[in-house]
Protein backbone atom coordinates (compact mmCIF):
# COMPACT_ATOMS: atom_id res chain seq x y z
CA UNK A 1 -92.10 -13.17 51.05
CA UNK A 2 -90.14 -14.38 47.90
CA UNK A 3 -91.22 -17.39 46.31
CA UNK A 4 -90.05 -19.45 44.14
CA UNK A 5 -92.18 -21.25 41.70
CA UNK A 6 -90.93 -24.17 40.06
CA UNK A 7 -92.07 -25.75 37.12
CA UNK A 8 -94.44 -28.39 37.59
CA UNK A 9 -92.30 -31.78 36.58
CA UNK A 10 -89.94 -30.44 38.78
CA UNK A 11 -92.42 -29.33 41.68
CA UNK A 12 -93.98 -32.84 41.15
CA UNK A 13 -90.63 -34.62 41.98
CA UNK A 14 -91.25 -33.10 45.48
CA UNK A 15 -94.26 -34.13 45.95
CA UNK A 16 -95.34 -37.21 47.64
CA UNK A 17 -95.31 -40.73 45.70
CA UNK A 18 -98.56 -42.97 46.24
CA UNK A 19 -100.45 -45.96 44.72
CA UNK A 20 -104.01 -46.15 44.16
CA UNK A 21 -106.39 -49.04 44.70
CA UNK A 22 -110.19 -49.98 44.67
CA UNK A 23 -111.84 -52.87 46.37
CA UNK A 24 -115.25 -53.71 46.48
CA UNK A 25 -116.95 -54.77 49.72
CA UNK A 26 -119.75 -57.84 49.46
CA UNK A 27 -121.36 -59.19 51.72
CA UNK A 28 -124.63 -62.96 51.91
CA UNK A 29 -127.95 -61.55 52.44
CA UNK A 30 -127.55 -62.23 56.25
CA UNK A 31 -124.42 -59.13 56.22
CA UNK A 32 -121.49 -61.65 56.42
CA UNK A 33 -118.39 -60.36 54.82
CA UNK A 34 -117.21 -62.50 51.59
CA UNK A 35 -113.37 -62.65 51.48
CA UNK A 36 -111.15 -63.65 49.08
CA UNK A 37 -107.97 -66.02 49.91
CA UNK A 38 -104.69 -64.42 48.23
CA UNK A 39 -101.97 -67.21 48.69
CA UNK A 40 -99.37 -64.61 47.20
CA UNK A 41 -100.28 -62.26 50.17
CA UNK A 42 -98.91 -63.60 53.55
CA UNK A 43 -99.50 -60.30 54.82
CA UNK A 44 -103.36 -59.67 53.83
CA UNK A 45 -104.23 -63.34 53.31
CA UNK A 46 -108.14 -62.30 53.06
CA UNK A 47 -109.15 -59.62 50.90
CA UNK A 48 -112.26 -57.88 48.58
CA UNK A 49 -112.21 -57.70 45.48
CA UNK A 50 -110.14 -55.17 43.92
CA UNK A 51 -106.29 -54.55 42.98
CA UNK A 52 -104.07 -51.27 42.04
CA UNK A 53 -105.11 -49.03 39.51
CA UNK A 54 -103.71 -48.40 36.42
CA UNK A 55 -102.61 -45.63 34.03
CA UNK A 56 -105.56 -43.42 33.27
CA UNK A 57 -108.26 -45.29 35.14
CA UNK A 58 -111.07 -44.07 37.44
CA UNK A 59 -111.35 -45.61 41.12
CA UNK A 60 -114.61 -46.82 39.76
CA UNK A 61 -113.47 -48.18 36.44
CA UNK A 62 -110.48 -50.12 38.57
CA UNK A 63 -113.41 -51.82 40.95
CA UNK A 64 -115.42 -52.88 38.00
CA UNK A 65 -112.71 -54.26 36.07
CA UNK A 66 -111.22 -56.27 39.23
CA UNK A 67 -114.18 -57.40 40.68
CA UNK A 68 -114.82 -58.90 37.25
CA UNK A 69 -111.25 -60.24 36.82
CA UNK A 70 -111.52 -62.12 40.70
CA UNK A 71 -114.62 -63.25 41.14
CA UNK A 72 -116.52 -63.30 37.36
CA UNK A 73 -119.51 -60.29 38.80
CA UNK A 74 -120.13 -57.60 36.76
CA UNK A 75 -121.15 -54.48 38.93
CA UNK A 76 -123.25 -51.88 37.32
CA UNK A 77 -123.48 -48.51 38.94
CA UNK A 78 -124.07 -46.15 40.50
CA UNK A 79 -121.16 -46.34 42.58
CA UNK A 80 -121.86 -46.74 46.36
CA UNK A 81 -118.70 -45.11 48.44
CA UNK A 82 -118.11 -46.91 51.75
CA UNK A 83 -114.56 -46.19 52.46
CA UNK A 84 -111.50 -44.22 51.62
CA UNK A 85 -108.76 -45.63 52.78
CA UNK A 86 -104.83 -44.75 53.61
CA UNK A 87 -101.85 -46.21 54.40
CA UNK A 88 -98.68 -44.67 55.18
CA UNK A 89 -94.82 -46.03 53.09
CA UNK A 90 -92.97 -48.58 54.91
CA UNK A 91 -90.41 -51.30 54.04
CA UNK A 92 -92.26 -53.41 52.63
CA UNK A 93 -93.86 -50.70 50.25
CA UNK A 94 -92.04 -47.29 49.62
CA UNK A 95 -94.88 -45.55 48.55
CA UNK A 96 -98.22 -44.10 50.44
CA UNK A 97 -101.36 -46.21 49.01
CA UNK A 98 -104.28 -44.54 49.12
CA UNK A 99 -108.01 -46.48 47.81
CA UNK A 100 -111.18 -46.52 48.20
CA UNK A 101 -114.06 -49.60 48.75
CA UNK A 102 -117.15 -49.46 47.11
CA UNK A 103 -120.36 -51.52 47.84
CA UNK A 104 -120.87 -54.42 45.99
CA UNK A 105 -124.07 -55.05 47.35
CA UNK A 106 -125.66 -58.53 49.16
CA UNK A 107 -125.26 -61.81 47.29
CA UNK A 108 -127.66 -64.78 47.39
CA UNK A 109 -126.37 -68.01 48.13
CA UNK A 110 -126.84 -68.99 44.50
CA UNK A 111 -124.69 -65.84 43.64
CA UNK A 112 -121.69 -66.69 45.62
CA UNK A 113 -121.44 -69.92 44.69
CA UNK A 114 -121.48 -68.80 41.06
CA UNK A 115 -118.77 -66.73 41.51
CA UNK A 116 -115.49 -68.02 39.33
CA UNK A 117 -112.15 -67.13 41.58
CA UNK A 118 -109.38 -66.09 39.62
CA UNK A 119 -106.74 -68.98 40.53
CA UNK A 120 -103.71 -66.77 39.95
CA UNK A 121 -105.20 -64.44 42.41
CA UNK A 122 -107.41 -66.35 44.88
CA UNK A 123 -107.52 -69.96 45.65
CA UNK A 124 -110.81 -69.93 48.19
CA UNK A 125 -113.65 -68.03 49.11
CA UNK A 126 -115.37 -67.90 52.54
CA UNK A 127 -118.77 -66.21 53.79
CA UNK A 128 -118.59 -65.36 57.64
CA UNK A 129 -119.80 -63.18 60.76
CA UNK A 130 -117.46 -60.34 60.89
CA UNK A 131 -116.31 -61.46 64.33
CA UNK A 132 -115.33 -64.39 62.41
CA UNK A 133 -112.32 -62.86 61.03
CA UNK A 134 -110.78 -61.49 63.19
CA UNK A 135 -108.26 -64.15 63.91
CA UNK A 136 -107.76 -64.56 60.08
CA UNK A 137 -106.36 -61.35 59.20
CA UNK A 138 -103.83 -58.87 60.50
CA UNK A 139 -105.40 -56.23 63.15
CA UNK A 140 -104.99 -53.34 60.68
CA UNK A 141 -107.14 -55.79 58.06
CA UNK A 142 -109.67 -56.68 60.43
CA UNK A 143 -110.28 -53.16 61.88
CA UNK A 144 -110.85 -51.75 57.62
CA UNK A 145 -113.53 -54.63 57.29
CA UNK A 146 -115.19 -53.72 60.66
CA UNK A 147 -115.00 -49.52 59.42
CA UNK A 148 -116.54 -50.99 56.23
CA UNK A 149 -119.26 -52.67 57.87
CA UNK A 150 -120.15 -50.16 59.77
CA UNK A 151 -120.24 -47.68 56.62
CA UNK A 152 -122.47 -50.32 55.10
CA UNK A 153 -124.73 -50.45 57.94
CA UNK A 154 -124.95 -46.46 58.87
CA UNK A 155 -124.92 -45.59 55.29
CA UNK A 156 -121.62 -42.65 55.96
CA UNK A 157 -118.47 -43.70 54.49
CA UNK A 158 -115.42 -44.59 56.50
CA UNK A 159 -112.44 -42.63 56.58
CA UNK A 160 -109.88 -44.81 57.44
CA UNK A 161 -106.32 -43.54 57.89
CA UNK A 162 -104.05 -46.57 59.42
CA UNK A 163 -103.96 -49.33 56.78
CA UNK A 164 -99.88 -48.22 56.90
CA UNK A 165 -97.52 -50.88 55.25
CA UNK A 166 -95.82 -51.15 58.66
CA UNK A 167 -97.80 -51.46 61.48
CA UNK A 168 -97.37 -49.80 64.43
């Protein structure tokens, strides 16, 4: 067989294009998911903390940073993996996005309601059964937070392959 090797910017042109994110998953001392409200996000209207990396940054050092930025908490580690998650292009996106959601642990009452939304990001916070919100969020939403949960609560991480920018 007669390959051809190319060199590597131009082997990386071929390659496949994808964003990275990490979120971190919190939940009230009775396991109720807390949720952020993104008004800018008709599409994923209730979300964890977290966002898109950026140039040169860790998974880890993306959920730290964002978590602070959103909601004021300062994690400290070790990182706790719960999820890695994937989501195929589509038209609203034309890139793969591929992230993963760390545990943020259980807050006290008195924690959440110290926590200081970004209002550029979030404009509310809610604390509620994971049944709850279901009819808050789009099914592909929903059905990360219940694979999160359950990662939480078995203590393996979710691998969780359908959060695709066009549902299907």
């Amino acid at each position: 067989m007669n390959r051809v090797w190319l060199p590597p910017e131009q082997y990386a042109e071929q390659l496949m294009k994808a964003t990275g994110f990490a979120c971190v998953h919190f939940t009230d001392e009775r396991d109720r998911p807390v949720q952020l409200h993104a008004p800018y996000s008709p599409s994923h209207p209730w979300q964890m903390a977290g966002g898109t990396m950026e140039p040169g940054e860790r998974p880890w050092q993306t959920a730290v940073r964002e978590c602070h930025e959103e909601t004021g908490i300062t994690l400290t580690g070790p990182p706790r993996l719960l999820a890695a998650v994937y989501g195929l292009p589509g038209a609203e996106w034309p890139y793969s996005t591929m992230g993963l959601v760390f545990d943020g642990g259980r807050l006290s009452e008195d924690r959440i309601r110290e926590i200081t939304l970004d209002p550029e990001e979030h404009d509310e916070l809610r604390v509620l059964p994971l049944a709850d919100w279901r009819p808050l969020m789009p099914a592909q939403d929903f059905a990360r937070l219940t694979a999160v949960t359950r990662a939480r609560s078995t203590g393996t991480a979710a691998y969780f392959d359908t959060w695709d920018w066009d549902e299907g």
